[in-house]
Protein backbone atom coordinates (compact mmCIF):
# COMPACT_ATOMS: atom_id res chain seq x y z
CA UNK A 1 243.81 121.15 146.37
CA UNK A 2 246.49 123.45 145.17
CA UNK A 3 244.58 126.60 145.71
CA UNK A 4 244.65 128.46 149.06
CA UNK A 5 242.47 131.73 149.39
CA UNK A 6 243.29 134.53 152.19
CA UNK A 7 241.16 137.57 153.14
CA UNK A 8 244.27 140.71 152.99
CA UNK A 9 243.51 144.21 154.59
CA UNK A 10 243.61 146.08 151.57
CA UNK A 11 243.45 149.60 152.78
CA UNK A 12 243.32 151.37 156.85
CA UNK A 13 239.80 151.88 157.33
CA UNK A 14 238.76 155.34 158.78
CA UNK A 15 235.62 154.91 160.97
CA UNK A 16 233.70 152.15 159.87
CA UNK A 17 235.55 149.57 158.26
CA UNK A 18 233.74 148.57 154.91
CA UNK A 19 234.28 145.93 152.54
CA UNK A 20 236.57 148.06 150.38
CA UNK A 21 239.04 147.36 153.24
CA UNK A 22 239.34 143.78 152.25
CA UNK A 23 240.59 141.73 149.18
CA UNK A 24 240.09 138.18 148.68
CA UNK A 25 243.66 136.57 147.65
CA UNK A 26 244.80 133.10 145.94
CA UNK A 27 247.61 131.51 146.73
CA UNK A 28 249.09 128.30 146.60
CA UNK A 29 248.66 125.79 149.45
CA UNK A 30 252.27 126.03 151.30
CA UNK A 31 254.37 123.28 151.61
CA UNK A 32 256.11 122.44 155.53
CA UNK A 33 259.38 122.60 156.20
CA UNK A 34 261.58 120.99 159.15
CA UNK A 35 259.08 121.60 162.50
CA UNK A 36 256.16 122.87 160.29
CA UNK A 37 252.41 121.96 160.05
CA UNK A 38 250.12 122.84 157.33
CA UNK A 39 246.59 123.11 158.95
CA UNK A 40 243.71 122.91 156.63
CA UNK A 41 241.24 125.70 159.03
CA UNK A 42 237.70 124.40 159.39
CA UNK A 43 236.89 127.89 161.44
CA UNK A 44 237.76 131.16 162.13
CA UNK A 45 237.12 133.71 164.49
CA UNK A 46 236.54 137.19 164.16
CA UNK A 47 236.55 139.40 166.83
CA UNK A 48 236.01 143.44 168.63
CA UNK A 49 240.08 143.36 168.91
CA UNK A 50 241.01 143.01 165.25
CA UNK A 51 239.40 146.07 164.45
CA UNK A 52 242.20 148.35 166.64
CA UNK A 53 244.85 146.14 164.81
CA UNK A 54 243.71 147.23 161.49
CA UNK A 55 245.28 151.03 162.43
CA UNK A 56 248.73 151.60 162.13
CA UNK A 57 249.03 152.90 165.44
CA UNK A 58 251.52 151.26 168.37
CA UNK A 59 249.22 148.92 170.84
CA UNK A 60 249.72 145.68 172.98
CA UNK A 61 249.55 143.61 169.59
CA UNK A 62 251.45 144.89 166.03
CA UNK A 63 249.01 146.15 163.78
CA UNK A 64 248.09 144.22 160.80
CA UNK A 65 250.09 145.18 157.15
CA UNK A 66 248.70 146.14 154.55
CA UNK A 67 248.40 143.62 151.34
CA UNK A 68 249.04 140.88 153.91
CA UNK A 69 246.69 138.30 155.35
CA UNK A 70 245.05 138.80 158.06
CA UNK A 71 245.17 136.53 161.01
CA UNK A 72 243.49 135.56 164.33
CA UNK A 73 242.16 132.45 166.22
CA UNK A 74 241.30 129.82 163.94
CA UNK A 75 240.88 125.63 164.50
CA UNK A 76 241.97 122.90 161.29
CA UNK A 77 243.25 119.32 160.59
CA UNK A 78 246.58 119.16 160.27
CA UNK A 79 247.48 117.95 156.19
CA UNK A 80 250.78 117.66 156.07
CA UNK A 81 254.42 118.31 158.02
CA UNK A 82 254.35 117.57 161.95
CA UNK A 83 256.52 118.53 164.97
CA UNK A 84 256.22 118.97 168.50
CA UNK A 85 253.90 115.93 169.01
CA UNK A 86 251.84 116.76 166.42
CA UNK A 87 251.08 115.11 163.39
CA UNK A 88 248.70 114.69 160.25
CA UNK A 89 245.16 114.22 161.00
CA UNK A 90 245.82 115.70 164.22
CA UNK A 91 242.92 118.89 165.09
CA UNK A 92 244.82 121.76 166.60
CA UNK A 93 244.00 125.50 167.49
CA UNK A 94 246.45 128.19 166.24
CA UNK A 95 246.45 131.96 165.69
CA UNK A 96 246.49 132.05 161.51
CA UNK A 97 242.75 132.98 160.51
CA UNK A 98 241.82 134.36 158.01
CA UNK A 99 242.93 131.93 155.03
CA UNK A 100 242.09 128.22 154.12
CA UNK A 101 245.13 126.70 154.38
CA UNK A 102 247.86 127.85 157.30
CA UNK A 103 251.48 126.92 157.00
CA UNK A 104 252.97 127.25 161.01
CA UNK A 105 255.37 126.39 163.21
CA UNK A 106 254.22 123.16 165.27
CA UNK A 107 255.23 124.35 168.60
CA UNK A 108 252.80 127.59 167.68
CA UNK A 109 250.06 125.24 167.41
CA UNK A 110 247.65 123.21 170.27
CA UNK A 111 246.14 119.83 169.98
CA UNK A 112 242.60 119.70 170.93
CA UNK A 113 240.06 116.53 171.02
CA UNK A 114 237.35 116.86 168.61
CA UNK A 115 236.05 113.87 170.46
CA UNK A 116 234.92 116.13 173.81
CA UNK A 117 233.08 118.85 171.99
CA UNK A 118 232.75 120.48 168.88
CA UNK A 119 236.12 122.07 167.28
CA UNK A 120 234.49 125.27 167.45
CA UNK A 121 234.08 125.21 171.04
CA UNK A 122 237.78 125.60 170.85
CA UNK A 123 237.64 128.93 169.49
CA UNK A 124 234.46 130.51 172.48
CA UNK A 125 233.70 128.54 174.81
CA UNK A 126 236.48 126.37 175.68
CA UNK A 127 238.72 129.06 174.28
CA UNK A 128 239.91 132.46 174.21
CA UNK A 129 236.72 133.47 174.97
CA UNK A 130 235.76 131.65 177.43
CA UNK A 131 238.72 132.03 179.24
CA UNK A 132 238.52 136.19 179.43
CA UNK A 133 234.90 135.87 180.51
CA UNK A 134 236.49 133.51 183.32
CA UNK A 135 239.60 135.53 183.97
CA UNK A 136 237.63 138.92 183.76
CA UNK A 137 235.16 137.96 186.54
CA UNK A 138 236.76 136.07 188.87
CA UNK A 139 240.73 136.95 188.87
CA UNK A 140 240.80 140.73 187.85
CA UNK A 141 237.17 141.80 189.16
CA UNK A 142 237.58 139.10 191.86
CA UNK A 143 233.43 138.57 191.95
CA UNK A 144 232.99 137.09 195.63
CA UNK A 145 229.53 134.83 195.99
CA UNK A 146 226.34 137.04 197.16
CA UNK A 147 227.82 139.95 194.93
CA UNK A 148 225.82 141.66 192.13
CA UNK A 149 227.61 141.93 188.77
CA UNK A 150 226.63 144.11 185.70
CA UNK A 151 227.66 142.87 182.17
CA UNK A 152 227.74 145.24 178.82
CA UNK A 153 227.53 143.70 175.51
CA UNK A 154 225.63 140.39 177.53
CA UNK A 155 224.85 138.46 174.48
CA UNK A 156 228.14 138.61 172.61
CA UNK A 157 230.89 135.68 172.99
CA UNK A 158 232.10 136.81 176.36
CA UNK A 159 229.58 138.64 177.95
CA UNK A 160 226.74 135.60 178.12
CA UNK A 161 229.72 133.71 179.50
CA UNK A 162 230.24 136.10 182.39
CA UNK A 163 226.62 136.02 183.24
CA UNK A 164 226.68 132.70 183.36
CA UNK A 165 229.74 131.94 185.48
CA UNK A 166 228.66 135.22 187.71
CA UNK A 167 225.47 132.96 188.50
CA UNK A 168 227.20 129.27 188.80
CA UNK A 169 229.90 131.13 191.26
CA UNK A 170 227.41 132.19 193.54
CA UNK A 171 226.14 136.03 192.14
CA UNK A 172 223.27 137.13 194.07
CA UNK A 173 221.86 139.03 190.70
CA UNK A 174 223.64 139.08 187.25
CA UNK A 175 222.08 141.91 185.26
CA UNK A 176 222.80 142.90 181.35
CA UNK A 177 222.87 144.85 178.60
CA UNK A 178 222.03 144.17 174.89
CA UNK A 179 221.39 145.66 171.33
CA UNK A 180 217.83 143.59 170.77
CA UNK A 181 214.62 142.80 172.12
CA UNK A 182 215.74 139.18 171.04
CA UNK A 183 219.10 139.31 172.68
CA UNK A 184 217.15 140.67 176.31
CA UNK A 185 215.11 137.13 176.08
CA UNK A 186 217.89 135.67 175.57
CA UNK A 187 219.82 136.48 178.64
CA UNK A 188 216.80 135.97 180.25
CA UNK A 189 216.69 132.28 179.06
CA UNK A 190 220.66 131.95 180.23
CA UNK A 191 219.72 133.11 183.88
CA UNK A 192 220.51 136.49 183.83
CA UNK A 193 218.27 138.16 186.81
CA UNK A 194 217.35 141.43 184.69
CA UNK A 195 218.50 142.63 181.29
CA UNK A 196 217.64 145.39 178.94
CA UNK A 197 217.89 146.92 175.56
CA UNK A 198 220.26 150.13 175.71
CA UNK A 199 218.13 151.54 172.73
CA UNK A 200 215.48 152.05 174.96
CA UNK A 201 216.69 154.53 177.05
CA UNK A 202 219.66 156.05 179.10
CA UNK A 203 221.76 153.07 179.95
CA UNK A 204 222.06 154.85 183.72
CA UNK A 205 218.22 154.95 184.28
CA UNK A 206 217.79 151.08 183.26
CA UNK A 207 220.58 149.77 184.96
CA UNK A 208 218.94 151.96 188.06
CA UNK A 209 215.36 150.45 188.00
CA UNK A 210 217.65 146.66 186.89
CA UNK A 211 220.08 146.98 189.74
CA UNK A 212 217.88 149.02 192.59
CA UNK A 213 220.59 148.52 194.95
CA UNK A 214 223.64 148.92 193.39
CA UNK A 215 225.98 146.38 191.96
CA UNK A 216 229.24 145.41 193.14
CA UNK A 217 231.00 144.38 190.06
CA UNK A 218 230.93 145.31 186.01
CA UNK A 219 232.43 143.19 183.40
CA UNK A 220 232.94 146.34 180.65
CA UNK A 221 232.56 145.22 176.80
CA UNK A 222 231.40 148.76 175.89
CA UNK A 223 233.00 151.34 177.57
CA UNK A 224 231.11 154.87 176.59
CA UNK A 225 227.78 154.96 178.32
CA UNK A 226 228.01 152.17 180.10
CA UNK A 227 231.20 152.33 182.04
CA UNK A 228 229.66 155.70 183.09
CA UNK A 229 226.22 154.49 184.33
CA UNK A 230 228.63 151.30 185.94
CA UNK A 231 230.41 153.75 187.97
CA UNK A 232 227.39 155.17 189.43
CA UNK A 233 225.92 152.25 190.71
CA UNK A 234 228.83 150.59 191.81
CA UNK A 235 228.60 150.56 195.54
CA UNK A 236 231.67 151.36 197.98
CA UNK A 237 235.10 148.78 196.76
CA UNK A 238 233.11 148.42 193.51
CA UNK A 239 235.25 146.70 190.49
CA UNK A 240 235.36 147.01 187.26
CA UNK A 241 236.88 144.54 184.88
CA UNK A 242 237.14 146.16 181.48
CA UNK A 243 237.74 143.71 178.48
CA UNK A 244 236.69 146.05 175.64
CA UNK A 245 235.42 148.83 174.54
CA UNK A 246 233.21 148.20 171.15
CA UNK A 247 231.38 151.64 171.45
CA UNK A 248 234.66 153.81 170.59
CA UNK A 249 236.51 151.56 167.89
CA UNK A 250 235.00 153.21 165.16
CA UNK A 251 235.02 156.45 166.67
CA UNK A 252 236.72 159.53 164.96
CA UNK A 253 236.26 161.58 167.95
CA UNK A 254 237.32 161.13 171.74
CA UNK A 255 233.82 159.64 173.71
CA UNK A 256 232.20 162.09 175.96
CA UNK A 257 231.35 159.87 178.85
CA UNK A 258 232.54 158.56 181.57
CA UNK A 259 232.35 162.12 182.77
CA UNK A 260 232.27 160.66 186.56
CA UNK A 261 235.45 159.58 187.08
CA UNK A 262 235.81 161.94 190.38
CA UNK A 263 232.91 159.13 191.96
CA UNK A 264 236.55 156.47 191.73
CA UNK A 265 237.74 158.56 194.93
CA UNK A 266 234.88 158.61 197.17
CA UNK A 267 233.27 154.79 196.19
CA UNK A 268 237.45 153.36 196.46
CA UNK A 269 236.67 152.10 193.01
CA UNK A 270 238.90 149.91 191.38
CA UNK A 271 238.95 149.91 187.54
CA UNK A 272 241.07 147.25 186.03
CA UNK A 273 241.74 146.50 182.40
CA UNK A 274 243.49 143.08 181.45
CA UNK A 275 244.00 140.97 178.61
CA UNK A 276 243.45 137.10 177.89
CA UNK A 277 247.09 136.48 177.57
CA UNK A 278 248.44 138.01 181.15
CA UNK A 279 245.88 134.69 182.35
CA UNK A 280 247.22 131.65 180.94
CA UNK A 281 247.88 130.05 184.77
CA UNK A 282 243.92 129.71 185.10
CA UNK A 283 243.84 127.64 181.87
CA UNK A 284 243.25 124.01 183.07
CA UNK A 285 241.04 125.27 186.28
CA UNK A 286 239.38 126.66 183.51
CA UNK A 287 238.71 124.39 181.12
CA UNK A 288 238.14 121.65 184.04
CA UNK A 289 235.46 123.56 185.58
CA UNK A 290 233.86 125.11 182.41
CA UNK A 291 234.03 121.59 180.73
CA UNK A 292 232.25 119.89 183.97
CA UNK A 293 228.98 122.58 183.65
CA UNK A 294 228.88 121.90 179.80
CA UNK A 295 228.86 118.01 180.73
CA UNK A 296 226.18 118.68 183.33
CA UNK A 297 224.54 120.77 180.95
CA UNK A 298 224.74 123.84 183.66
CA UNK A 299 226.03 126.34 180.80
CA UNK A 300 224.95 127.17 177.77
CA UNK A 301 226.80 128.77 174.47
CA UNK A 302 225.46 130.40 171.53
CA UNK A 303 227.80 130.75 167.76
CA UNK A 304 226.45 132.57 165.07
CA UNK A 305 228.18 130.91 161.40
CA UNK A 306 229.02 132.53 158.71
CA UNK A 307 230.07 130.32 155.37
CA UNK A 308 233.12 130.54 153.27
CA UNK A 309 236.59 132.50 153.31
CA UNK A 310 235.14 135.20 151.09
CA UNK A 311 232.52 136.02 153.91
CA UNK A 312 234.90 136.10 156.15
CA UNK A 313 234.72 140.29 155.85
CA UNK A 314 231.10 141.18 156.22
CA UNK A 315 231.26 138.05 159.48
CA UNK A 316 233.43 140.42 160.94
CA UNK A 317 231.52 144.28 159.88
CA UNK A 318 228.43 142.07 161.22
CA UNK A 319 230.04 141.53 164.23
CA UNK A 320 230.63 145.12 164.79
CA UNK A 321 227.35 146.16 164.16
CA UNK A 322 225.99 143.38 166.97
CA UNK A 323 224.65 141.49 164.30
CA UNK A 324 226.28 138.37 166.48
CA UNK A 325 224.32 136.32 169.16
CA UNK A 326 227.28 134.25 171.01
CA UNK A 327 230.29 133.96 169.14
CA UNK A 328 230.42 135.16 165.34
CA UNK A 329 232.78 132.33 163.64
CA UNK A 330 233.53 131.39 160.34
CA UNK A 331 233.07 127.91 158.37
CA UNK A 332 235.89 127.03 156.00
């Protein structure tokens, strides 16, 4: 193969992205130089994040440029070059989505055994995504056993992970939210005590008649809505771990809620937001303990697949629209 095809952003999107955004690219396959691996990606992942990166506005991460690839969490067989340990045939994990064939430097890549679980895993569950859901809950909202924990946006990647986790670590009720009748049985199936549709009605009232007592900590994937109806049923040192905020990424206007910030002062709330990479320390307790309930088949994961570089675009507009049940990933 001589041919290497990359998804560019094309234009800024304003609002909704659309598929005008996008342009499918050719290439040529790169050749290594000294230290450098060419990784042949077998998937992709496409996630909330990418969509603030495709603004040119200043943010923890550069913003993507224009007429360039893409890029983003991706796993491949290394095809030629080889450094730091690795070498051809080797699987590895690196950060250069979005295209077929990745040219990078070795020491920006990370060998993973294909042998222990699926290379996919790599990319949720034993991954980036697994690791917020694990950070989130237990280092920044510290969840303590006997504790009640809320979760928005419970059937994406991260939030069935926190559930999950929340109820191995001792939660004495995990509830959360979805975007589907399907996705409420679903939580249901992965042990969640209580979980509802937010379509059905203010997200304040159903968390109420969900979480009758209160909760003690919320795992935010929404923001909006939620984070308001979180902070009034959090109950006195309340936390709030807040990962994302999906409901306002699109938005052209400032969100109107939370409008009860004031309740922070009297509940000694503690809202917290963090990211993945400020976490790396928990890594191998991570991936030890996570990797011991997959063995004992203790925790569950769900990926929805999406074929081909060239879907690579409407993977990721379906993953802003929810159309996602676990991880939305792409097949190379």
């Amino acid at each position: 193969m001589t041919v290497n095809r990359e998804i560019h952003l094309a234009s800024r999107p304003e609002g909704w992205p659309t598929a005008d955004n996008f342009r499918l690219v050719e290439t040529e396959v790169p050749t290594p130089g000294p230290g450098q691996l060419v990784v042949r990606n077998q998937f992709m992942s496409v996630d909330p994040y990418m969509r603030g990166r495709m603004n040119d506005v200043k943010s923890y991460v550069p913003p993507f440029a224009l007429d360039a690839p893409l890029d983003g969490g991706a796993v491949g067989e290394v095809v030629a070059g080889e450094g730091n340990g690795i070498v051809p045939g080797d699987t590895v994990l690196h950060g250069l989505g979005w295209r077929e064939y990745a040219l990078l430097d070795a020491k920006g890549a990370r060998k993973v055994d294909p042998s222990l679980a699926p290379v996919s895993a790599y990319l949720g569950v034993l991954g980036m995504t697994g690791l917020t859901a694990y950070a989130g809950l237990l280092d920044v909202a510290a969840m303590r056993p006997g504790e009640s924990v809320f979760v928005s946006g419970a059937a994406g990647a991260v939030g069935s992970m926190v559930g999950q986790i929340a109820k191995l670590r001792g939660a004495a009720r995990v509830v959360g939210s979805a975007g589907s009748p399907a996705k409420v049985e679903r939580l249901r199936a992965l042990g969640f005590d209580a979980a509802f549709d937010y379509h059905d009605g203010p997200v304040a009232d159903q968390l109420r008649a969900a979480a009758p007592n209160g909760i003690d900590v919320y795992f935010d994937n929404v923001g909006g809505e939620h984070l308001e109806a979180a902070i009034g049923a959090l109950r006195l040192h309340g936390r709030a771990a807040v990962c994302g905020m999906i409901a306002q990424y699109n938005a052209t206007e400032p969100p109107a809620a939370p409008r009860n910030l004031a309740m922070l002062i009297g509940k000694r709330l503690t809202l917290r937001g963090f990211l993945v990479g400020d976490h790396g320390h928990l890594r191998d307790q991570f991936v030890q303990e996570v990797a011991g309930w997959l063995r004992e088949g203790r925790l569950s994961y769900d990926e929805t697949v999406v074929d081909g570089i060239a879907a690579a675009p409407e993977a990721f507009l379906g993953l802003l629209r929810g159309d996602n049940l676990g991880k939305m990933l792409v097949r190379l």
